[in-house]
N, C-alpha and C. Protein backbone atom coordinates (compact mmCIF):
# COMPACT_ATOMS: atom_id res chain seq x y z
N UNK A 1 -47.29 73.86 69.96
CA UNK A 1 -48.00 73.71 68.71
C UNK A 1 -47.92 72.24 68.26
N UNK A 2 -49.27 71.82 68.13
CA UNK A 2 -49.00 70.15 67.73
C UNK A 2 -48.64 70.26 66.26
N UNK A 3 -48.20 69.14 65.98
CA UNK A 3 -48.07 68.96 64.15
C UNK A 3 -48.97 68.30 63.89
N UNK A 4 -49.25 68.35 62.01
CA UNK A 4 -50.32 67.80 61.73
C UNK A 4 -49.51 67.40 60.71
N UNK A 5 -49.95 65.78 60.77
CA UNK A 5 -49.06 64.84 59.27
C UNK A 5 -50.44 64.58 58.71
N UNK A 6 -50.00 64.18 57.09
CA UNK A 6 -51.00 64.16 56.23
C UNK A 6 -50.45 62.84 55.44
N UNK A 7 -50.95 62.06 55.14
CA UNK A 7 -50.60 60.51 54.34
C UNK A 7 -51.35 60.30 53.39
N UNK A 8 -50.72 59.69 52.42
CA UNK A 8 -51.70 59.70 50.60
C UNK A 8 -51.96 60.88 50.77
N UNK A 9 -51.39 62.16 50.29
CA UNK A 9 -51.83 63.34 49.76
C UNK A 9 -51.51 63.80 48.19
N UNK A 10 -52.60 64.47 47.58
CA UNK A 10 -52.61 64.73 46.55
C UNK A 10 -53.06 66.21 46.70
N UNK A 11 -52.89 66.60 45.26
CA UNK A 11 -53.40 68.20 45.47
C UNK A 11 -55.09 68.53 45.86
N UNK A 12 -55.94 67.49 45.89
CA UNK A 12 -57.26 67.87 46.48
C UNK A 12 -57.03 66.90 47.84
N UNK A 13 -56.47 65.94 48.56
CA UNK A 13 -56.92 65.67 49.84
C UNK A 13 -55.71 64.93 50.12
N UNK A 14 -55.98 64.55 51.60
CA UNK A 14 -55.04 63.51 52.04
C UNK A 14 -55.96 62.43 52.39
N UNK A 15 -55.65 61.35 52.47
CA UNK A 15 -56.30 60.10 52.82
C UNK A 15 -56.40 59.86 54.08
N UNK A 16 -55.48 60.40 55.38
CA UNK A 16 -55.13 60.55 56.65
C UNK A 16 -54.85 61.48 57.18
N UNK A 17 -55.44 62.52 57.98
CA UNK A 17 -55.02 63.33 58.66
C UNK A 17 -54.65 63.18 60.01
N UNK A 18 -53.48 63.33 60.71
CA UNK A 18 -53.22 63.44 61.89
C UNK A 18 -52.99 64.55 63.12
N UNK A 19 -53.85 64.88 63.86
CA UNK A 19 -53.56 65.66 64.46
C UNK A 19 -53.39 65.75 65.96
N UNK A 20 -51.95 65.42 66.68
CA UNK A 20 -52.44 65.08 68.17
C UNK A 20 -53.12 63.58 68.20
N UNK A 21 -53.30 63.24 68.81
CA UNK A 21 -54.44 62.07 69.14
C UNK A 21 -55.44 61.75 68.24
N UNK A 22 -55.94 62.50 66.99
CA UNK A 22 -56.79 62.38 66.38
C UNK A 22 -56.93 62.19 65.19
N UNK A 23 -57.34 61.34 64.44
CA UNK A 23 -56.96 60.66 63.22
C UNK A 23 -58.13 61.19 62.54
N UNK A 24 -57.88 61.57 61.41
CA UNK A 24 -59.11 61.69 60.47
C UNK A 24 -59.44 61.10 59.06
N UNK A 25 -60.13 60.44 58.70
CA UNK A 25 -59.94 59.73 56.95
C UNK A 25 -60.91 60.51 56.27
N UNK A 26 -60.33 60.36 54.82
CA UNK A 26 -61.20 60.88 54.05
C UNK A 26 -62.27 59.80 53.87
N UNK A 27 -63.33 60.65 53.01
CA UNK A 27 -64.93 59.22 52.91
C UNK A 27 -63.58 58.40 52.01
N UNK A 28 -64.42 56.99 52.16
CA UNK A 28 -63.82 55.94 51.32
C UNK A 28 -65.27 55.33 51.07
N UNK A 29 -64.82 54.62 49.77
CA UNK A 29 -65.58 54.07 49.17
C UNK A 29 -65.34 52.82 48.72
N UNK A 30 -66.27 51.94 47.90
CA UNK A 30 -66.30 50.87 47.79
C UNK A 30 -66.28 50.90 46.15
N UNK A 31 -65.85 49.60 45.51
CA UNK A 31 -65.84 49.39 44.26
C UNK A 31 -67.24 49.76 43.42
N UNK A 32 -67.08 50.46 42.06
CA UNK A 32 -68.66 51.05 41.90
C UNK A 32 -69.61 50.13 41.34
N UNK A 33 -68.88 48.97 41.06
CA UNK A 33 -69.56 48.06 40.06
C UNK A 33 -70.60 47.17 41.36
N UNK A 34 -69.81 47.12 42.44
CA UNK A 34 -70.73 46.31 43.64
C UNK A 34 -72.24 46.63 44.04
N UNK A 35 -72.87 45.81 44.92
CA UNK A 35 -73.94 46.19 45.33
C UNK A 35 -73.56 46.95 46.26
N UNK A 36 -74.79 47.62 47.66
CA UNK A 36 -74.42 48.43 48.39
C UNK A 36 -73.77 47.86 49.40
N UNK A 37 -74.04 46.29 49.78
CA UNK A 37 -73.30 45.79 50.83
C UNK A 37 -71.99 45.76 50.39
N UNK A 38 -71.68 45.19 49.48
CA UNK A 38 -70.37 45.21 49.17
C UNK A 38 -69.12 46.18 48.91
N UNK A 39 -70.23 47.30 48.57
CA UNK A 39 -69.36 48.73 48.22
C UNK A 39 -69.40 48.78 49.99
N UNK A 40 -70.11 48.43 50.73
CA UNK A 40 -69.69 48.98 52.18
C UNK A 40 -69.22 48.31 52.84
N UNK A 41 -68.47 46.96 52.38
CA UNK A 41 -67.56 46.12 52.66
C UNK A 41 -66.51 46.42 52.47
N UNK A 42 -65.93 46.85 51.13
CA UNK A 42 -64.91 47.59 50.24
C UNK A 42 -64.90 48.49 51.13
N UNK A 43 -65.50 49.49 51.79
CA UNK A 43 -64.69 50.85 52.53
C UNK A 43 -64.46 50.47 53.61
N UNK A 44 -65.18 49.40 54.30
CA UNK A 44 -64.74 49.29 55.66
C UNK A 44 -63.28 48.29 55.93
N UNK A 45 -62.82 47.98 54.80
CA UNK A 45 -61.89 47.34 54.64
C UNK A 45 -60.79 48.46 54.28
N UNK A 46 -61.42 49.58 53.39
CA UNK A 46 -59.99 50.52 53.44
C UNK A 46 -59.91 51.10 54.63
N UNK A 47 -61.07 51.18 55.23
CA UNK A 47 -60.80 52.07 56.48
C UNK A 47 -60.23 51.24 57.79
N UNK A 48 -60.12 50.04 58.01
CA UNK A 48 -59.30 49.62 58.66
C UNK A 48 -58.06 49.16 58.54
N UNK A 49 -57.24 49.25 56.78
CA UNK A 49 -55.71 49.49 56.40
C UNK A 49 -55.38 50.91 57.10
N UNK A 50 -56.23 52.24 56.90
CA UNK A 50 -56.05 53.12 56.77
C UNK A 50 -55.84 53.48 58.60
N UNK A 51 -56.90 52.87 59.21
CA UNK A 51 -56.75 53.35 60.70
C UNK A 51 -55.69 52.46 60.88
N UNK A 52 -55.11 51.33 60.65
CA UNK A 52 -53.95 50.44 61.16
C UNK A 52 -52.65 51.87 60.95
N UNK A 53 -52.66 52.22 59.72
CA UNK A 53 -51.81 52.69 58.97
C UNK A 53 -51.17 54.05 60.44
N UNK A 54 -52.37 54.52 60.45
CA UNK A 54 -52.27 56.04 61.50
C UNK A 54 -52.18 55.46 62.64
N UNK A 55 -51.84 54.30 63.25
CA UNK A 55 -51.89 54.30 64.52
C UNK A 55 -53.01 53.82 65.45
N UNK A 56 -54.04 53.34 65.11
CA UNK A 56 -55.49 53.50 65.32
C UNK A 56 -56.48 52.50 64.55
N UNK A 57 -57.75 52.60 65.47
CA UNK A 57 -58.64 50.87 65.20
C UNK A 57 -59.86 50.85 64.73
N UNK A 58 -60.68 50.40 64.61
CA UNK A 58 -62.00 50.04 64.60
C UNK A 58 -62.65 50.56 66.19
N UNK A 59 -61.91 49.69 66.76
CA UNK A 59 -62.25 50.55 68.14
C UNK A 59 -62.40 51.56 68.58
N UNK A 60 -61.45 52.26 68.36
CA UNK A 60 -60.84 53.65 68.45
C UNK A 60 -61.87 54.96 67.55
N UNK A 61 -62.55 54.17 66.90
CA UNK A 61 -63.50 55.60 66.06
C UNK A 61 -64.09 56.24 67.22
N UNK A 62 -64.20 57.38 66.94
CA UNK A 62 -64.66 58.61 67.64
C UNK A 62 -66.58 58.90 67.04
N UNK A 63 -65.92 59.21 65.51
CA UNK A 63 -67.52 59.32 65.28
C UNK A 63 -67.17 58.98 63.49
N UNK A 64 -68.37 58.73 63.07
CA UNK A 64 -68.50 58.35 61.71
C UNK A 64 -69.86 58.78 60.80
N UNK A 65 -69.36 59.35 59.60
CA UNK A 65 -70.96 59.86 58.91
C UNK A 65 -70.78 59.17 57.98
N UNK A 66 -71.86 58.79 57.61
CA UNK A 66 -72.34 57.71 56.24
C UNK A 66 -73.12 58.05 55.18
N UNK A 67 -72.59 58.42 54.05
CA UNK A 67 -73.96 58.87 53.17
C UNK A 67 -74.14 57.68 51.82
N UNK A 68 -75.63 57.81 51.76
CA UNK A 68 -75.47 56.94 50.94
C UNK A 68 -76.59 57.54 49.65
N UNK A 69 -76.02 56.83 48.79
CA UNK A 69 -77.09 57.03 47.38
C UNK A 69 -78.64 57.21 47.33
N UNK A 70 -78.82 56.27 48.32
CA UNK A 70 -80.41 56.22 48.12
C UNK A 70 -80.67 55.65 49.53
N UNK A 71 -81.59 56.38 50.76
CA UNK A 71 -81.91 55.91 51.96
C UNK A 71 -82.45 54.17 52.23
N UNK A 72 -82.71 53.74 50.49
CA UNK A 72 -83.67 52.61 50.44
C UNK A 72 -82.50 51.44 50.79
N UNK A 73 -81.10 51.98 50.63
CA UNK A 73 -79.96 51.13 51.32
C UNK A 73 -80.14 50.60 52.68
N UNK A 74 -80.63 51.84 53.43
CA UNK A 74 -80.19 51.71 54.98
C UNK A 74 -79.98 50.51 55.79
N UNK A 75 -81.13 49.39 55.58
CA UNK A 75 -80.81 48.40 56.14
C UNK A 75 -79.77 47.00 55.61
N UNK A 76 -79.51 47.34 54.45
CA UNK A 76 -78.15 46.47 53.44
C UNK A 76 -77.19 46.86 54.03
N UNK A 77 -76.79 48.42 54.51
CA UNK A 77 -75.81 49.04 55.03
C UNK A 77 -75.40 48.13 55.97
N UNK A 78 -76.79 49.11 57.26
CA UNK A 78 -76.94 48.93 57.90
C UNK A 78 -76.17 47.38 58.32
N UNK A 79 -76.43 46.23 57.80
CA UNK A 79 -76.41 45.00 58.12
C UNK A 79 -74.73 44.19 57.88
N UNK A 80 -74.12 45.08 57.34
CA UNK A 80 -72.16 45.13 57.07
C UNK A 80 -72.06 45.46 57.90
N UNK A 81 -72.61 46.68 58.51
CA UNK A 81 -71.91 48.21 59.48
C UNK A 81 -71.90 47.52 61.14
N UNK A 82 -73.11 47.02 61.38
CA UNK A 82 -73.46 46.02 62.53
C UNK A 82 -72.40 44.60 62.66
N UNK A 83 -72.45 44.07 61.89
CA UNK A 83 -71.24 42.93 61.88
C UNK A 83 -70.01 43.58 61.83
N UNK A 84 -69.47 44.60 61.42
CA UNK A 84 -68.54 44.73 61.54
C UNK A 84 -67.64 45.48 62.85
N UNK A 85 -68.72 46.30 63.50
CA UNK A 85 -68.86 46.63 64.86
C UNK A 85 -67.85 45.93 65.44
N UNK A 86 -67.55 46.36 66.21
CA UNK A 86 -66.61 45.46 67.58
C UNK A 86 -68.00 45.81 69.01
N UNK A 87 -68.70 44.58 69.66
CA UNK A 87 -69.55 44.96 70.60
C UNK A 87 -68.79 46.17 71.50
N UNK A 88 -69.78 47.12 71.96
CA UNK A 88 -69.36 48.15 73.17
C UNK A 88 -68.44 48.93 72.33
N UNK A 89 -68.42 49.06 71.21
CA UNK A 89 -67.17 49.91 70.49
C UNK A 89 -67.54 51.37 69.34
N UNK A 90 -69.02 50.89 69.48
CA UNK A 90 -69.70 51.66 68.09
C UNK A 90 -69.57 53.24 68.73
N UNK A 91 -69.54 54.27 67.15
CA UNK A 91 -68.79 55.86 67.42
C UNK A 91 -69.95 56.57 67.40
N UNK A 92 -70.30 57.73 67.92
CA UNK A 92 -70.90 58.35 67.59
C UNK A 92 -71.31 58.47 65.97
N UNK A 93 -72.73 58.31 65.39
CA UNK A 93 -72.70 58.34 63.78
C UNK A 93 -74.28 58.94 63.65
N UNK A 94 -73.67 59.53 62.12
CA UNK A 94 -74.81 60.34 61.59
C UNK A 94 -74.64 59.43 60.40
N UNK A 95 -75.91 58.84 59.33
CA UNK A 95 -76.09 58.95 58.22
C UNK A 95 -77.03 59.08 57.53
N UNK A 96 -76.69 59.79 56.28
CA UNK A 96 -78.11 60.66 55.16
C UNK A 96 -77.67 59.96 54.17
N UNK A 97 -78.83 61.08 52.90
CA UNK A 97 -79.09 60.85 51.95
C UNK A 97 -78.71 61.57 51.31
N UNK A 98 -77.47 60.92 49.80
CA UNK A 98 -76.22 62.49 48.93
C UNK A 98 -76.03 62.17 47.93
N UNK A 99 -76.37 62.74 46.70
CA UNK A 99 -75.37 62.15 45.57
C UNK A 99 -74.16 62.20 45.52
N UNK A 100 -73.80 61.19 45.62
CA UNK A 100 -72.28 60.94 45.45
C UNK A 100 -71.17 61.42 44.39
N UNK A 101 -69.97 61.38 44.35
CA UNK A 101 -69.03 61.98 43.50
C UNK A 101 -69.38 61.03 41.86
N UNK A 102 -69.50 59.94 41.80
CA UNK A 102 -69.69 59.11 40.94
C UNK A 102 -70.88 58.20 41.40
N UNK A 103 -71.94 58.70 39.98
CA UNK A 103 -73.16 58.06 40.56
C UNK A 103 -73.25 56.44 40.60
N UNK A 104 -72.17 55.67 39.96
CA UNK A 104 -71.92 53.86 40.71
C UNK A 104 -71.71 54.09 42.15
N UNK A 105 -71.37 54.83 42.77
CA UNK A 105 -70.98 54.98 43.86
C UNK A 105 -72.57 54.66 45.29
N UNK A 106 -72.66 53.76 45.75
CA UNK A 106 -73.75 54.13 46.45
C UNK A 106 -73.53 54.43 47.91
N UNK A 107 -72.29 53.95 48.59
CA UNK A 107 -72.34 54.70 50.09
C UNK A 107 -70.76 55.26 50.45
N UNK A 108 -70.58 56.31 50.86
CA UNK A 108 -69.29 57.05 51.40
C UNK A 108 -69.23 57.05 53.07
N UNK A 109 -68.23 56.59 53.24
CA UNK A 109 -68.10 56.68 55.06
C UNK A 109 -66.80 57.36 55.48
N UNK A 110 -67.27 58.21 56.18
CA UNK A 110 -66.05 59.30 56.33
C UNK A 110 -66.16 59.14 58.25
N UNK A 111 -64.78 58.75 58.76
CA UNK A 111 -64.38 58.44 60.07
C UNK A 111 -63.64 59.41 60.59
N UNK A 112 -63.48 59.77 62.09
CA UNK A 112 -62.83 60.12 62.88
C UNK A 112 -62.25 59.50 64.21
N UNK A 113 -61.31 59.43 64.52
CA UNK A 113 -61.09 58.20 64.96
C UNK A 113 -59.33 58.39 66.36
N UNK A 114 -59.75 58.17 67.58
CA UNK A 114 -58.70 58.12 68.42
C UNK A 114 -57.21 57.65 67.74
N UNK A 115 -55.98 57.93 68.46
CA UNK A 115 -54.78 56.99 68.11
C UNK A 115 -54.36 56.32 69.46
N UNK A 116 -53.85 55.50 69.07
CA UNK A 116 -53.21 54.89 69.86
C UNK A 116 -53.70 54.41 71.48
């Protein structure tokens, strides 16, 4: 039976799930006051404390879904998400169109992601 550790947990989520080899983050987000590049600067920056944290990289993503406020983002996203890439490294990814938990909020990126 593998174990499963959980990091930053609160009574609705953990921030890290570990299971076996497989890392999971919750969506992260970006500051709400930002534009959309920047709110997707802001998560891709928690999400690489967060994969350091578990063991695990930028590289290492498995797959990643992206939702964002309004599709009319896509290529603002889009244009963080690409630079921030590692070449030959990009995860399997889906992203749509969601209202978000807090409507400042314009994009959520929720990862899955190899360890080690």
């Amino acid at each position: 039976m593998q174990i499963i550790e959980r990091k930053h947990t609160n009574q609705r989520m953990s921030q890290i799930v570990i299971h076996g080899k497989t890392v999971y983050l919750a969506g992260q987000v970006g500051e709400p006051h930002h534009d959309v590049a920047d709110q997707t600067r802001d998560a891709l920056a928690r999400i690489d404390v967060l994969l350091a944290e578990a063991g695990s990289s930028r590289e290492q993503m498995l797959q990643t879904t992206i939702w964002l406020a309004d599709m009319a983002d896509f290529e603002a996203m889009n244009a963080v998400w690409d630079a921030w890439i590692p070449t030959g490294h990009a995860p399997a990814r889906a992203c749509g169109e969601a209202k978000l938990a807090d409507p400042r909020l314009l994009v959520e990126i929720i990862v899955c992601a190899a360890k080690g």
